[in-house]
Protein backbone atom coordinates (compact mmCIF):
# COMPACT_ATOMS: atom_id res chain seq x y z
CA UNK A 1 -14.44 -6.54 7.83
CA UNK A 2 -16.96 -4.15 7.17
CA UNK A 3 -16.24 -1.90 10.04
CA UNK A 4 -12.64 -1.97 9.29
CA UNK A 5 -13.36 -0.70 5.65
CA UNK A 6 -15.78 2.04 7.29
CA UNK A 7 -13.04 3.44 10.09
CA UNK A 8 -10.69 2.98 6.82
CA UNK A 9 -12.64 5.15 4.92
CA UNK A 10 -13.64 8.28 7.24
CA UNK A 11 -13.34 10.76 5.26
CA UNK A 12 -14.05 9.19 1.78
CA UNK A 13 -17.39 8.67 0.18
CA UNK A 14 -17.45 5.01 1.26
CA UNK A 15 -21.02 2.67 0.13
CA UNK A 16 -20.43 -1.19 1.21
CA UNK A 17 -22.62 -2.22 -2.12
CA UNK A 18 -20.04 -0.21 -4.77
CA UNK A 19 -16.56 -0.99 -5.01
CA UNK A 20 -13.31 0.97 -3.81
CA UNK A 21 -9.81 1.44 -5.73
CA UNK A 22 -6.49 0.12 -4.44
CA UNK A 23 -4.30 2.12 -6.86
CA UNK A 24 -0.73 4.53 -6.93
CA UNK A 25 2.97 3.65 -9.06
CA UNK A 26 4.33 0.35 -9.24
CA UNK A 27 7.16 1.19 -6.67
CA UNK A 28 8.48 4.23 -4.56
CA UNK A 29 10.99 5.91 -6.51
CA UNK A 30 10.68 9.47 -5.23
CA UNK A 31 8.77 11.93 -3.09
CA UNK A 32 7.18 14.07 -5.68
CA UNK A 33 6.28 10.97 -8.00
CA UNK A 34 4.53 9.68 -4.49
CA UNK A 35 2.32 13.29 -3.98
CA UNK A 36 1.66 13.76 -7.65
CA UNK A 37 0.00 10.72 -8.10
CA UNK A 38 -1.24 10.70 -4.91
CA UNK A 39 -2.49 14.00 -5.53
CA UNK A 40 -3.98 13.40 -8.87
CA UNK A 41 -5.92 10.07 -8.21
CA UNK A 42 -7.71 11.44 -5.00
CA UNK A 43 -9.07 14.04 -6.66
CA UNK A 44 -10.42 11.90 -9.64
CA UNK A 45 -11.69 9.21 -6.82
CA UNK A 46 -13.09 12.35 -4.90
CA UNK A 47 -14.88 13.76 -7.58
CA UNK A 48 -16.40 10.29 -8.62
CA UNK A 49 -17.01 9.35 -5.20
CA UNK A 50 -14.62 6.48 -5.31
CA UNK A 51 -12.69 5.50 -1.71
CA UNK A 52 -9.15 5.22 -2.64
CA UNK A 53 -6.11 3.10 -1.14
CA UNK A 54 -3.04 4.38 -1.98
CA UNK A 55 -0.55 1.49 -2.72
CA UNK A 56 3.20 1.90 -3.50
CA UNK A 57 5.55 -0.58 -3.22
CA UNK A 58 8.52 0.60 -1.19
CA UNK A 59 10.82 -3.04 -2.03
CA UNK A 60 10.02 -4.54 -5.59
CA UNK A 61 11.08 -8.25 -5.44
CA UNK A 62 9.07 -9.59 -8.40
CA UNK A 63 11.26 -8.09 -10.68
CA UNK A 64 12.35 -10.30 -14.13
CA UNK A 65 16.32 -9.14 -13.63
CA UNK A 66 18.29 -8.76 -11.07
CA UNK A 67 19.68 -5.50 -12.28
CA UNK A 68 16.15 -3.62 -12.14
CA UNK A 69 15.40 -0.59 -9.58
CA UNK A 70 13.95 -2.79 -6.56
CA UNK A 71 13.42 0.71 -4.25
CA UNK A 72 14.91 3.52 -2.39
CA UNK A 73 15.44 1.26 0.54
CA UNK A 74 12.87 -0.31 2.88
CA UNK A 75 12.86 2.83 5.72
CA UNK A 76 12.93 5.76 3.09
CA UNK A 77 10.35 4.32 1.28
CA UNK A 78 8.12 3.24 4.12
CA UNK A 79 8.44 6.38 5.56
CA UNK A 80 7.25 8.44 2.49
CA UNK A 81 4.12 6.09 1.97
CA UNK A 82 3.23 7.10 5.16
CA UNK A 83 3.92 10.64 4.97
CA UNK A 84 2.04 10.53 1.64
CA UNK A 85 -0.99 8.68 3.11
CA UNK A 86 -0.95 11.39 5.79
CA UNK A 87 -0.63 14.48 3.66
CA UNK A 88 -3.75 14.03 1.06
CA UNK A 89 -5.75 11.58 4.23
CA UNK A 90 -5.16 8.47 2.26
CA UNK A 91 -5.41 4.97 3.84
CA UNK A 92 -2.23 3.23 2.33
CA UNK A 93 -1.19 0.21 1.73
CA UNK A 94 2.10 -2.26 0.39
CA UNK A 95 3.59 -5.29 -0.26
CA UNK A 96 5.63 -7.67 1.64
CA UNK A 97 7.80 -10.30 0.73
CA UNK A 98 8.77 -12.12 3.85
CA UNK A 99 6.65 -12.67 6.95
CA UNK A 100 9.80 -11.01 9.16
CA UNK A 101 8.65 -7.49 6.93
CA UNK A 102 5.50 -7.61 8.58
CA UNK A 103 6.06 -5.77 11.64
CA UNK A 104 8.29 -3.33 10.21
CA UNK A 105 5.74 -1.97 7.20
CA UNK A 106 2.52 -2.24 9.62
CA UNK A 107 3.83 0.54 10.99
CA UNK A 108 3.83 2.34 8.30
CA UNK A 109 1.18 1.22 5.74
CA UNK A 110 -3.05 1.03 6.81
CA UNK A 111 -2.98 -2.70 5.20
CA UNK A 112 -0.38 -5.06 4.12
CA UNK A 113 -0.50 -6.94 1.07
CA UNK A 114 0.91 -10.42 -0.03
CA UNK A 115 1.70 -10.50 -3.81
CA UNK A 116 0.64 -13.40 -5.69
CA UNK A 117 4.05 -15.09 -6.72
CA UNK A 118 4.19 -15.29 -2.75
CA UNK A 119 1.03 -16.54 -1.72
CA UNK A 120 2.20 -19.97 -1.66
CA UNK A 121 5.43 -19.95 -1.13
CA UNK A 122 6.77 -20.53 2.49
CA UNK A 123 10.12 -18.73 1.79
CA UNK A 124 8.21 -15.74 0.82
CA UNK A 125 4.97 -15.59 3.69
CA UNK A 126 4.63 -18.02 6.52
CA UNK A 127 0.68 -17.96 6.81
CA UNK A 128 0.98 -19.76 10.19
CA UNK A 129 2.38 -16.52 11.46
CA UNK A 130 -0.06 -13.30 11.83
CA UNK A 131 0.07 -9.93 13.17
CA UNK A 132 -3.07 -8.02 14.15
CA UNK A 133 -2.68 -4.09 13.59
């Protein structure tokens, strides 16, 4: 793990014994929203000597109705966290909701995150099936 988090971090002020911030909006609703805070948070974590993941959901799943904005759809989105990432040098990094989302995002996000209402449920994540990146 801890050479992972160094070749994550080239780059970034990265120190093993302090911690790092996983942080960017809730979901991806535009391209300017996505540089702006992308933008704005590297510079504070720069500054502070903070390593920063930038996380951005590009589906929302979790959401309380089924009428709420869920994304700009899974390819736009994915695409512009990665285009982000790349732009400001970012590791990046989102949710998924189904193991068969795997592949897809991997290719576009550094790490790939489970969200807790999933974590045991088999219709969201099938733990039994992993993908190395």
């Amino acid at each position: 793990m801890e050479d992972f988090l160094k070749e994550l971090f080239v780059g970034q002020n990265y120190d093993e014994k302090n911690f790092f911030l996983i942080a960017g909006p809730c979901v991806i609703e535009s391209e300017p929203l996505l540089n702006e805070v992308a933008e704005r948070v590297s510079l504070i974590c720069k500054n502070l000597g903070i390593p920063f993941i930038f996380k951005a959901s590009y589906r929302k799943a979790n959401r309380t109705s089924a009428n709420s904005f869920t994304g700009i759809g899974d390819e736009t989105g994915l695409d512009l966290l990665k285009k982000t990432g790349q732009h400001f040098h970012l590791p990046t990094t989102t949710d998924i909701h189904a193991h068969e989302e795997a592949a897809i995002a991997a290719r576009f996000a550094d790490i790939l995150q489970i969200p807790a209402f999933c974590a045991g449920n088999q219709i969201c994540c099938n733990p039994q099936e992993k993908r190395e990146k």
